[in-house]
N, C-alpha and C. Protein backbone atom coordinates (compact mmCIF):
# COMPACT_ATOMS: atom_id res chain seq x y z
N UNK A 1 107.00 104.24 90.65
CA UNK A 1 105.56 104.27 90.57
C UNK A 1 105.02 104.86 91.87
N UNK A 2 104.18 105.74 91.46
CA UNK A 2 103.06 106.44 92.95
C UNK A 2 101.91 105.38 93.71
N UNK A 3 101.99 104.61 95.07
CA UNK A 3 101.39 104.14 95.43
C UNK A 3 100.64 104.98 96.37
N UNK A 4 99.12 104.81 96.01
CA UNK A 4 98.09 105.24 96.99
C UNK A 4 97.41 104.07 98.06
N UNK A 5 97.84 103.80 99.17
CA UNK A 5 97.12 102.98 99.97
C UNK A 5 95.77 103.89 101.04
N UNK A 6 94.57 103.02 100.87
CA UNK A 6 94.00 104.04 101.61
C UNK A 6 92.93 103.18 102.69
N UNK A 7 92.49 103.48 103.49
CA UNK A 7 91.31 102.58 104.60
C UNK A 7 89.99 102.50 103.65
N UNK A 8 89.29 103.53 103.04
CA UNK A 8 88.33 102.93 102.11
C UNK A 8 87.86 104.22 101.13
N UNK A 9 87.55 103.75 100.07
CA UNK A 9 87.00 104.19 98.90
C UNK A 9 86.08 105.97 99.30
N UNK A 10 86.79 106.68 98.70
CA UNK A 10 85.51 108.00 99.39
C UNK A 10 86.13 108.96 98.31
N UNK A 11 85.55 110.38 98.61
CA UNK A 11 85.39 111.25 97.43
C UNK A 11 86.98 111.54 97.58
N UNK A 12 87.72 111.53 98.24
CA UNK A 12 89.12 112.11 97.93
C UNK A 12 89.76 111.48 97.06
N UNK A 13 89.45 109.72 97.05
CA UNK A 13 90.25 108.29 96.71
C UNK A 13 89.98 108.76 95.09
N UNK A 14 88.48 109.07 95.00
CA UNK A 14 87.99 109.23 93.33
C UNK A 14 88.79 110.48 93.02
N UNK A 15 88.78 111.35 93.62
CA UNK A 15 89.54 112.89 92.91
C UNK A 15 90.77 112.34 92.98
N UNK A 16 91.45 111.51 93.57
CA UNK A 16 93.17 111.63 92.80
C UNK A 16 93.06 110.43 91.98
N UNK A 17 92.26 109.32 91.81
CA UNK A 17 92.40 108.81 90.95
C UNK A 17 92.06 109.21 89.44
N UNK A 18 91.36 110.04 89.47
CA UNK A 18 90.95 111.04 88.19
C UNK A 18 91.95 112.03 88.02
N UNK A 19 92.80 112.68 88.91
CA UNK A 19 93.62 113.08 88.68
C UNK A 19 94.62 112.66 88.11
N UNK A 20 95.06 111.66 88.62
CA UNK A 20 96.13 110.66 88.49
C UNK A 20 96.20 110.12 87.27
N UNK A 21 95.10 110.03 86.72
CA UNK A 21 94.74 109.27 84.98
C UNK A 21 94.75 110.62 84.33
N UNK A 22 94.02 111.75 84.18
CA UNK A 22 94.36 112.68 83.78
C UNK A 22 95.36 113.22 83.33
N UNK A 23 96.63 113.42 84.27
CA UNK A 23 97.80 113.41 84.24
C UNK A 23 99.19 112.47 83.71
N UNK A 24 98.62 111.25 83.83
CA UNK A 24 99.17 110.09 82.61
C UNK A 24 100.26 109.94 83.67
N UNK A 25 100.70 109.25 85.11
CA UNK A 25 101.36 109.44 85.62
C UNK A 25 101.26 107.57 86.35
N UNK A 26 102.14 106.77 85.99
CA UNK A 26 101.87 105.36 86.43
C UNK A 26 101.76 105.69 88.16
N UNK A 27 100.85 104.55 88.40
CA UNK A 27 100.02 104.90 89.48
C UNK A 27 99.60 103.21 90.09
N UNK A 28 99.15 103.14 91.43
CA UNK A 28 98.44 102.00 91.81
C UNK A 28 97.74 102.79 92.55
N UNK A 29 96.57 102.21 92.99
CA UNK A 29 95.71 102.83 94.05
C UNK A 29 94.82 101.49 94.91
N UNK A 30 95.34 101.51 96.71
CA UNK A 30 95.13 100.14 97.05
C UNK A 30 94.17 100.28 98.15
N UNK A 31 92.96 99.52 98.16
CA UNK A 31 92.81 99.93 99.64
C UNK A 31 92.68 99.09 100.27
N UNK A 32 92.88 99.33 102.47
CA UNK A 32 93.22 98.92 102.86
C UNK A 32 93.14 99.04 104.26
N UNK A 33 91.61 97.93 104.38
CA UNK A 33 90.96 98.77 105.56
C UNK A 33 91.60 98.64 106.79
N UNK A 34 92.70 97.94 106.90
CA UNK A 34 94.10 98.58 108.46
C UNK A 34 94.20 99.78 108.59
N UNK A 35 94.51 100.29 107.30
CA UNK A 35 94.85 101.74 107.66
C UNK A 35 93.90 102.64 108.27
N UNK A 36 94.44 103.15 108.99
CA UNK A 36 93.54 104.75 109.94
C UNK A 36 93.38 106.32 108.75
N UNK A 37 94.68 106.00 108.15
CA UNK A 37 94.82 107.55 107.46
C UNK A 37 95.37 106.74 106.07
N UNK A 38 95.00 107.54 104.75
CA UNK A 38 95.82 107.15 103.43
C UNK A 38 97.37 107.34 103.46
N UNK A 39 98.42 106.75 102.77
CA UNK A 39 99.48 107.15 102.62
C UNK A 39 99.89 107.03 101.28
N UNK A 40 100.47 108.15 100.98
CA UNK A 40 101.18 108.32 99.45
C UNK A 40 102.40 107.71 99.39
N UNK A 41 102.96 106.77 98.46
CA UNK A 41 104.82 106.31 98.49
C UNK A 41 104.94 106.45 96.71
N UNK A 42 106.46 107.15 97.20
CA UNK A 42 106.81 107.31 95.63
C UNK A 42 108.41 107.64 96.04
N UNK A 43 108.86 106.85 95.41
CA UNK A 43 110.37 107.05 95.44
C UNK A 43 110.62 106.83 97.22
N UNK A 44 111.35 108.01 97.03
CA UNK A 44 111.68 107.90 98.64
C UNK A 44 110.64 109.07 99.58
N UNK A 45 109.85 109.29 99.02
CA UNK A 45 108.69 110.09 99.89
C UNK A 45 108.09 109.07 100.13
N UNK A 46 107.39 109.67 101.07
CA UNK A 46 105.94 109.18 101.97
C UNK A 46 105.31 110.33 102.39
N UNK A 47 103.80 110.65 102.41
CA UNK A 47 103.34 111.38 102.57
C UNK A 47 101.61 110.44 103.21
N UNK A 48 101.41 111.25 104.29
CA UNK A 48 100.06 110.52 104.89
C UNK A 48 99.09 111.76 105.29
N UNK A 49 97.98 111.04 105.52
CA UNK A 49 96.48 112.15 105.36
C UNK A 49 96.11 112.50 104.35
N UNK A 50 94.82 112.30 104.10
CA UNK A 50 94.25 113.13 102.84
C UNK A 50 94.43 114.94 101.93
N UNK A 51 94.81 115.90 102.97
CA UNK A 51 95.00 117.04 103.06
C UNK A 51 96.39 116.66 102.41
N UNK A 52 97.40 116.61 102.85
CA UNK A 52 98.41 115.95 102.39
C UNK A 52 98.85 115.13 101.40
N UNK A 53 98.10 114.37 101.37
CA UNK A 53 97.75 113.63 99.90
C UNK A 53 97.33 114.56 98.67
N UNK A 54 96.64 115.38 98.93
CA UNK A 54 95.73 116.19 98.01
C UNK A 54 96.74 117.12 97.29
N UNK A 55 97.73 118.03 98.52
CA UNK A 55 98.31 118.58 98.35
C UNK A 55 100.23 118.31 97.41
N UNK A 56 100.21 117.48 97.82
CA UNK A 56 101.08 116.37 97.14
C UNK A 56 101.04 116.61 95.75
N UNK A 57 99.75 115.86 95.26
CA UNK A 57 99.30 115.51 94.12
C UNK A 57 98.87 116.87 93.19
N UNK A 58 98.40 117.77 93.58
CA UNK A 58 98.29 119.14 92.76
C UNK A 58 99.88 119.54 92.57
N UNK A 59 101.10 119.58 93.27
CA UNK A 59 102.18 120.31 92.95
C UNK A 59 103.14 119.06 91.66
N UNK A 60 102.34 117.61 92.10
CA UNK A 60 102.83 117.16 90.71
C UNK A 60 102.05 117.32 89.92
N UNK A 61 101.08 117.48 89.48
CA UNK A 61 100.07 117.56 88.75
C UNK A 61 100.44 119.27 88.00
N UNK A 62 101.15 120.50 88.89
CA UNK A 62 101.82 121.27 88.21
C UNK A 62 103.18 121.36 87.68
N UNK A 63 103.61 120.32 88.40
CA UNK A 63 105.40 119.60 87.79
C UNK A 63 105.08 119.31 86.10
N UNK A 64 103.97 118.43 86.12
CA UNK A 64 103.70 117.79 85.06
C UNK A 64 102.91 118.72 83.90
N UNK A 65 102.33 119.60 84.50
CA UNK A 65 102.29 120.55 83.05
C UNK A 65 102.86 121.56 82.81
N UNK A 66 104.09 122.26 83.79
CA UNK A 66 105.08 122.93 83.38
C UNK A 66 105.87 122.26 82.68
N UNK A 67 106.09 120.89 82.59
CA UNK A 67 107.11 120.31 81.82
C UNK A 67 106.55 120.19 80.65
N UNK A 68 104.94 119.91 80.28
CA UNK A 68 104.61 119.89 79.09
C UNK A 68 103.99 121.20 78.54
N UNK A 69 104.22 122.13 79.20
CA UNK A 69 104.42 123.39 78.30
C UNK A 69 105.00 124.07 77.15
N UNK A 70 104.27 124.07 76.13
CA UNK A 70 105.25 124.70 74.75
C UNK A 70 106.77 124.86 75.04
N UNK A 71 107.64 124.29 74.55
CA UNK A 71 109.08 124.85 74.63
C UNK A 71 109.86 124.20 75.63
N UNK A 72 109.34 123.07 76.52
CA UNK A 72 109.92 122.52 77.94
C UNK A 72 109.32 120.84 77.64
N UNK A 73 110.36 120.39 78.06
CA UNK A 73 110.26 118.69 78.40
C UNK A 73 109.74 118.15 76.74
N UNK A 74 108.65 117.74 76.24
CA UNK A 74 108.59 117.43 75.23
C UNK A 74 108.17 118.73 74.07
C-alpha cells in the first residue's frame, strides 16, 4: 500500500488524493503536523517533498495506464 504522510492539508495533498482515487490504486493519506516536508512510502521506496511526491505519482499514474491499455495487463 502507498502511504502519503504529510504536515498539513493543501492543494498538492488534494491533487494526489484525486489522483490516487482516480487511478484505483490502494492508498492511505495521513497527516502529520511533525513533519517539515511530505513523504511518500511504498514498498521499499521513500520519496520526500512535494515536487517529488508529484513526480512520483504521475510516472505511476502512467505505469497504470500503460498496463491498462488495449492488449496489456487486463
Amino acid at each position: 500500500m502507498l502511504t502519503i504522510k504529510y504536515p498539513s492539508e493543501n492543494t498538492a495533498v488534494k491533487d494526489w488524493r484525486a489522483l490516487l482515487d482516480d487511478i484505483v490504486v490502494a492508498h492511505k493519506l495521513e497527516e502529520d503536523s511533525n513533519l517539515k516536508q511530505p513523504i511518500l512510502e511504498e514498498d521499499d521506496t521513500k520519496v520526500s517533498g512535494e515536487k517529488e511526491i508529484s513526480q512520483y505519482l504521475k510516472e505511476l499514474k502512467k505505469s497504470v495506464d500503460d498496463w491498462r491499455a488495449p492488449g496489456c495487463g487486463i
